[in-house]
C-alpha atoms as a PDB file:
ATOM      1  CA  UNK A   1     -59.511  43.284  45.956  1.00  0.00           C
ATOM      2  CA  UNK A   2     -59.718  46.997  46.026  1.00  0.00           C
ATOM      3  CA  UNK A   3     -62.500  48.755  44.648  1.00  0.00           C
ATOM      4  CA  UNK A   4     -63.529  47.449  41.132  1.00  0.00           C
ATOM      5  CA  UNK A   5     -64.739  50.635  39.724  1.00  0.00           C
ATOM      6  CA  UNK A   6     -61.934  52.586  41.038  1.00  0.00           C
ATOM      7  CA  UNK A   7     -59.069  50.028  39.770  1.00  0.00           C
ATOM      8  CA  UNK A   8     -60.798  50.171  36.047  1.00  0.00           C
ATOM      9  CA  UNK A   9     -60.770  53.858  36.154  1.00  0.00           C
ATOM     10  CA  UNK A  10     -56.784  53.582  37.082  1.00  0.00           C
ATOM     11  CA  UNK A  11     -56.221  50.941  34.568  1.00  0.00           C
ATOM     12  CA  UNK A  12     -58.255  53.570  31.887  1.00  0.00           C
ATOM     13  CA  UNK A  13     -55.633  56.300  32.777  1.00  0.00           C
ATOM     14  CA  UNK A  14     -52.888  54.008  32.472  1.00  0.00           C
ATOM     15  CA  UNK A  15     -53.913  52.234  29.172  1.00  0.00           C
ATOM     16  CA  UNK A  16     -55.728  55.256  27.218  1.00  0.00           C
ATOM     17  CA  UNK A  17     -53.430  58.610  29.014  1.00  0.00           C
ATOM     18  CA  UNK A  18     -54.299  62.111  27.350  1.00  0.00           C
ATOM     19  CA  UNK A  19     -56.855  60.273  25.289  1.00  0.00           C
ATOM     20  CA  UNK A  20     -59.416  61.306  26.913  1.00  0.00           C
ATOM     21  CA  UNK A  21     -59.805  64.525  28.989  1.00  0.00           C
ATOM     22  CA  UNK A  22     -61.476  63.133  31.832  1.00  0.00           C
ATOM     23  CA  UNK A  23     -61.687  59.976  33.463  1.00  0.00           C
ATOM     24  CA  UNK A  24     -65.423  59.558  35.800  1.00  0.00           C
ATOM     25  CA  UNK A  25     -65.926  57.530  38.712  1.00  0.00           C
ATOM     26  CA  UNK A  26     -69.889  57.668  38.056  1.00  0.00           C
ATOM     27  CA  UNK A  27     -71.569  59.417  35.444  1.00  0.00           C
ATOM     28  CA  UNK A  28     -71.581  62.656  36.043  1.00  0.00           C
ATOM     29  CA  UNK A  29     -75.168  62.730  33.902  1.00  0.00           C
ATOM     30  CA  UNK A  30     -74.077  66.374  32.794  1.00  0.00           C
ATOM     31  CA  UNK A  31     -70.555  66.787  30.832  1.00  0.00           C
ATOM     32  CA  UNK A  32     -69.442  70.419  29.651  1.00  0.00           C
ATOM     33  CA  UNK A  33     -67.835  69.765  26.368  1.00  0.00           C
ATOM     34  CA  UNK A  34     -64.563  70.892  27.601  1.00  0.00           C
ATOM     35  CA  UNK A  35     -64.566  67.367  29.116  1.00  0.00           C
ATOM     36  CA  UNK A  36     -65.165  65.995  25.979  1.00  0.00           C
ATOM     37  CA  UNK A  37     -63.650  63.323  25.178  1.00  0.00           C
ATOM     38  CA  UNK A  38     -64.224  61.232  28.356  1.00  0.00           C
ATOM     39  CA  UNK A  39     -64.777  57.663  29.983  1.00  0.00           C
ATOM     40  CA  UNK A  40     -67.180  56.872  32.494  1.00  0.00           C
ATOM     41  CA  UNK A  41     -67.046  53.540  35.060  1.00  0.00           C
ATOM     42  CA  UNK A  42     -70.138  52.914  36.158  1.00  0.00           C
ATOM     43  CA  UNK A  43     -70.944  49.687  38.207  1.00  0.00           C
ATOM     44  CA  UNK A  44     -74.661  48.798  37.742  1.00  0.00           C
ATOM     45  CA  UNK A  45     -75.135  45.315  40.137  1.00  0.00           C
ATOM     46  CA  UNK A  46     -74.086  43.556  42.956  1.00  0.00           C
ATOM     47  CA  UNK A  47     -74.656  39.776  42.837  1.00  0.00           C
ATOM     48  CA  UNK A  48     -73.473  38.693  46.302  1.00  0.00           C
ATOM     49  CA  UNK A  49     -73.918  34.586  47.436  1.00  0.00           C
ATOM     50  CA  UNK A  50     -72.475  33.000  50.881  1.00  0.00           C
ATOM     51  CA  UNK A  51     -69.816  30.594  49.647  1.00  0.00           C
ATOM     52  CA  UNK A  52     -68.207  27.948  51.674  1.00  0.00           C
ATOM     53  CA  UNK A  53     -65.118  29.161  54.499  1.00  0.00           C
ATOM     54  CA  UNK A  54     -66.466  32.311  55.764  1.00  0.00           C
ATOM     55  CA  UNK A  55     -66.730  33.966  51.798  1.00  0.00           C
ATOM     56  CA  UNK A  56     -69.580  35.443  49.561  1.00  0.00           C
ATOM     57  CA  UNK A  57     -68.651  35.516  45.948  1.00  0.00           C
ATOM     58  CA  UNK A  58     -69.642  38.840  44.337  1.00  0.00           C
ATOM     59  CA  UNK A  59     -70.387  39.458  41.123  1.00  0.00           C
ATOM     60  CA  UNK A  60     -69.854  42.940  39.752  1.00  0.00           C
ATOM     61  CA  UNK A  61     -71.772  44.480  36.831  1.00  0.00           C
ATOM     62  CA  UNK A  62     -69.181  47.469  35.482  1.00  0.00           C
ATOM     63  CA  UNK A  63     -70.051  49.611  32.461  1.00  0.00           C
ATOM     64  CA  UNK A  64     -67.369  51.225  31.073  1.00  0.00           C
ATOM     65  CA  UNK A  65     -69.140  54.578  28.456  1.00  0.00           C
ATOM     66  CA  UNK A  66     -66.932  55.790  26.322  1.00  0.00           C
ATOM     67  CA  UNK A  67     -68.381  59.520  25.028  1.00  0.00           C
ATOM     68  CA  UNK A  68     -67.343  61.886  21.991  1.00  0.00           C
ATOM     69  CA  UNK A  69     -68.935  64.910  21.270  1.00  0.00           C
ATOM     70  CA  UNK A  70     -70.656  64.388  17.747  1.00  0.00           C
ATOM     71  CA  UNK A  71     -70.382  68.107  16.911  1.00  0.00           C
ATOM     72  CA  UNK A  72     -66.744  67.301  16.178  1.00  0.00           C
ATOM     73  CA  UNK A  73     -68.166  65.734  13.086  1.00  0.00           C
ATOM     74  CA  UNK A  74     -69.349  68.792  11.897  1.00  0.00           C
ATOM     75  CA  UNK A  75     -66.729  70.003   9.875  1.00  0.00           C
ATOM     76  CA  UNK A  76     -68.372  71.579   6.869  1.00  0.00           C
ATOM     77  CA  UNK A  77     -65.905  69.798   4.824  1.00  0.00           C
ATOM     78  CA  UNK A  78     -67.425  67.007   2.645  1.00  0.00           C
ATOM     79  CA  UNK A  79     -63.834  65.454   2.428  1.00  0.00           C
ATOM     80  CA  UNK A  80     -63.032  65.396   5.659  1.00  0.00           C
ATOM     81  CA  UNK A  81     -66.336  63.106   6.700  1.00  0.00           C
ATOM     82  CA  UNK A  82     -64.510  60.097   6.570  1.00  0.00           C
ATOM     83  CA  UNK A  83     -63.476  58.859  10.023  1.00  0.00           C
ATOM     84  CA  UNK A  84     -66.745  60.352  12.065  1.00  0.00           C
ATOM     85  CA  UNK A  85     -67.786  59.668  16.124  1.00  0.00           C
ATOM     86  CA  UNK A  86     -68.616  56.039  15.612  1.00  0.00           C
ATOM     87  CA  UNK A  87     -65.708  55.127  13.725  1.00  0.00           C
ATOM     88  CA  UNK A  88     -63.664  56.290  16.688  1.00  0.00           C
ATOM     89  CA  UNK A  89     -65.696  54.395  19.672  1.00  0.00           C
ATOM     90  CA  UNK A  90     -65.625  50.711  17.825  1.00  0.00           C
ATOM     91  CA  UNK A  91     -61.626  52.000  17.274  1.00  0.00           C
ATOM     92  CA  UNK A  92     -61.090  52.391  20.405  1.00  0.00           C
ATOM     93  CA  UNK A  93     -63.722  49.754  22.143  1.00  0.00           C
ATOM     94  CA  UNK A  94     -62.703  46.900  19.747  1.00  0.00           C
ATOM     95  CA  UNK A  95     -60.073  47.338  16.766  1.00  0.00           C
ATOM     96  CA  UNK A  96     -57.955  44.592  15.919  1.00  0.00           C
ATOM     97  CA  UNK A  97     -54.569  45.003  15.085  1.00  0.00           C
ATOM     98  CA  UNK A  98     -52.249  42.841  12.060  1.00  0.00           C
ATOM     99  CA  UNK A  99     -52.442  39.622  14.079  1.00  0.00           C
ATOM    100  CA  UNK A 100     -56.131  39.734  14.513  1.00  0.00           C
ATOM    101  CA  UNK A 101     -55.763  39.960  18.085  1.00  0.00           C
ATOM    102  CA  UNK A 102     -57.437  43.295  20.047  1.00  0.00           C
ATOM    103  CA  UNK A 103     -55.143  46.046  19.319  1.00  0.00           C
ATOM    104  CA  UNK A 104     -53.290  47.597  22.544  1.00  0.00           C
ATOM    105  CA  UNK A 105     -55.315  50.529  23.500  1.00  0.00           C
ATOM    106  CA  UNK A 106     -58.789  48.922  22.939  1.00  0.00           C
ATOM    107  CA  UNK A 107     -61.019  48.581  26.020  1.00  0.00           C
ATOM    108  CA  UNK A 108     -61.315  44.808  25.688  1.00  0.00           C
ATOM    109  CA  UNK A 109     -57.313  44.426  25.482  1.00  0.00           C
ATOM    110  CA  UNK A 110     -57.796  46.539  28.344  1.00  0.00           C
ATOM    111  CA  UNK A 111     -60.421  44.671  30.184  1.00  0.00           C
ATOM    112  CA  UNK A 112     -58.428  41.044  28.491  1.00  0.00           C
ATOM    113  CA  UNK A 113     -54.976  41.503  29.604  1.00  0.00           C
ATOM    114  CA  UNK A 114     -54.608  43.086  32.515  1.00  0.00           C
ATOM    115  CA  UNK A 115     -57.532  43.549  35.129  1.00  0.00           C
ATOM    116  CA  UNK A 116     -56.604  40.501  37.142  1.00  0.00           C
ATOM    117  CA  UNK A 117     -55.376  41.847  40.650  1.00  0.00           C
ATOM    118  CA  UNK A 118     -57.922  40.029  43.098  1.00  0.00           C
ATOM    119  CA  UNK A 119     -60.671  38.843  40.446  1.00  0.00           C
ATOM    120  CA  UNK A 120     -61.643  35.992  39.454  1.00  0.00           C
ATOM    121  CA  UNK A 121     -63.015  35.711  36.366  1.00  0.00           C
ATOM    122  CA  UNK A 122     -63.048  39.168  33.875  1.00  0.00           C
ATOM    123  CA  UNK A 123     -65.976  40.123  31.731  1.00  0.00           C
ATOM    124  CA  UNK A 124     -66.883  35.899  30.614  1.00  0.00           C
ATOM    125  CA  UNK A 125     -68.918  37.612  27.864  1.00  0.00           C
ATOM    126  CA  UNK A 126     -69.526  41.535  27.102  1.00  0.00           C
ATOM    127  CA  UNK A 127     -72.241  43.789  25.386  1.00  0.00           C
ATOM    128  CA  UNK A 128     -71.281  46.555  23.518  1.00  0.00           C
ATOM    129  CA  UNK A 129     -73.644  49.342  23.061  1.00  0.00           C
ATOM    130  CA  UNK A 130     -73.538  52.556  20.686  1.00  0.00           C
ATOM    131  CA  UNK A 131     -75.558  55.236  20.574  1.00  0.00           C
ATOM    132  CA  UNK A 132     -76.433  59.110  20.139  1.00  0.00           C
ATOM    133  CA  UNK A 133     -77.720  60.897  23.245  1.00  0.00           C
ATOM    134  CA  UNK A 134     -78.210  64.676  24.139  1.00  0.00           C
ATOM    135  CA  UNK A 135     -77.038  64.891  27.830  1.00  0.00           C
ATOM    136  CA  UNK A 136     -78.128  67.895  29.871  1.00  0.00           C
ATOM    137  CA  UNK A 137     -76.122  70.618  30.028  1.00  0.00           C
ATOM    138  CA  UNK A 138     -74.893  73.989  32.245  1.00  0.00           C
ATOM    139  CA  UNK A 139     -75.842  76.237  29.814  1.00  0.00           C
ATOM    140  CA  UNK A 140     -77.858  76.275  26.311  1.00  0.00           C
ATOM    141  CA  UNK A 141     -74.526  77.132  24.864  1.00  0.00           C
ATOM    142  CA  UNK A 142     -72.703  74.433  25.543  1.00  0.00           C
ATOM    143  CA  UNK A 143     -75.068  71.421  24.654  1.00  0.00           C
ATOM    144  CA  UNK A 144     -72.606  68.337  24.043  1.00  0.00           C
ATOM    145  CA  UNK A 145     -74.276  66.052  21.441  1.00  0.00           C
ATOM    146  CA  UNK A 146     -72.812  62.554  22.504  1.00  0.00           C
ATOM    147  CA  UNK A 147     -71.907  59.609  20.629  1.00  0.00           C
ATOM    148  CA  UNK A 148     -71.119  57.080  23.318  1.00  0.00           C
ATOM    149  CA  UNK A 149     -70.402  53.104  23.722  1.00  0.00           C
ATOM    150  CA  UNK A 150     -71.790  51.383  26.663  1.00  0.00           C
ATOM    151  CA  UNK A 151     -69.744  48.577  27.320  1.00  0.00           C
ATOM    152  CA  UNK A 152     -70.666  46.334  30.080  1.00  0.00           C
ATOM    153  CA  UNK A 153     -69.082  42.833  31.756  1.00  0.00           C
ATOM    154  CA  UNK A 154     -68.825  41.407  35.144  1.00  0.00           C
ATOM    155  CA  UNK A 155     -66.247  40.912  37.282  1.00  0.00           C
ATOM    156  CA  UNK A 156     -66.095  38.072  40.343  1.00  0.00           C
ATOM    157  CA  UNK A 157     -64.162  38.152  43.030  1.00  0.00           C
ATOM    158  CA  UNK A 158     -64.268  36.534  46.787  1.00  0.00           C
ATOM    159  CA  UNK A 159     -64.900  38.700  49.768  1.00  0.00           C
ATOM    160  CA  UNK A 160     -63.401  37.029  53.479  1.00  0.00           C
ATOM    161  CA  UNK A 161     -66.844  37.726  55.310  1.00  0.00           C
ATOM    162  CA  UNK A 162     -65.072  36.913  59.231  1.00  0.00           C
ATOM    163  CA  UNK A 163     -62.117  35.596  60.608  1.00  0.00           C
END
């Protein structure tokens, strides 16, 4: 298997495109708004145990952050505060299109249908996080505001430890 993080990344570009501006290997901690939106692959464990025929099994713990700016809420318009920040991240995280299945373009399509080159098993369960945070910043002004979802899963795979 190639590099987990890296091959989620690549599926992210190939699944999501101009969605988002920037696509992170690592969180960067500090994101200048013109990055904004972006998606971050973060891995945040290694479970490794010996298995039988010269293997360990690894488990990978991957995070996947998806981050908006929240000032992009802030329209001044009272009619146009309909479909804010976090209406966007469970869209694009999660939505469900007419069939009730996870609508192409969703992380856990994503994550569902097509990261199987090498694994295992893909994300047996997830946890979906959302939040507000104030990252640091360059400059005072240029202070992103993010609304971000933390998604995280594990991926297994089987690493030939000697020949």
């Amino acid at each position: 298997m190639n590099d987990p993080i890296e091959q989620i990344r690549l599926l992210a570009i190939e699944t999501f495109g101009s969605k988002f501006k920037k696509y992170y290997d690592g969180d960067p901690e500090v994101l200048p708004s013109f990055n904004l939106p972006c998606l971050i692959v973060t891995q945040t464990k290694d479970d490794t145990t010996e298995a039988e025929q010269s293997e360990d099994d690894v488990t990978d713990s991957i995070r996947i952050k998806v981050v908006y700016d929240k000032r992009d809420d802030f329209t001044g318009s009272r009619d146009e505060a309909i479909d804010l920040t976090e209406k966007k991240l469970r869209d694009v995280v999660r939505a469900l299109d007419e069939n009730g299945q996870y609508a192409k373009g969703t992380i856990k399509r994503m994550l569902r249908d097509a990261l199987l080159d090498g694994v295992t098993a893909v994300a047996p369960s997830m946890s979906v996080e959302f939040g507000i945070n104030e990252r640091p910043t360059f400059s005072e002004e240029d202070v992103p505001l993010t609304a971000e979802a933390w998604v995280t899963f594990a991926v297994q795979y089987s690493v030939v430890t000697y020949q």
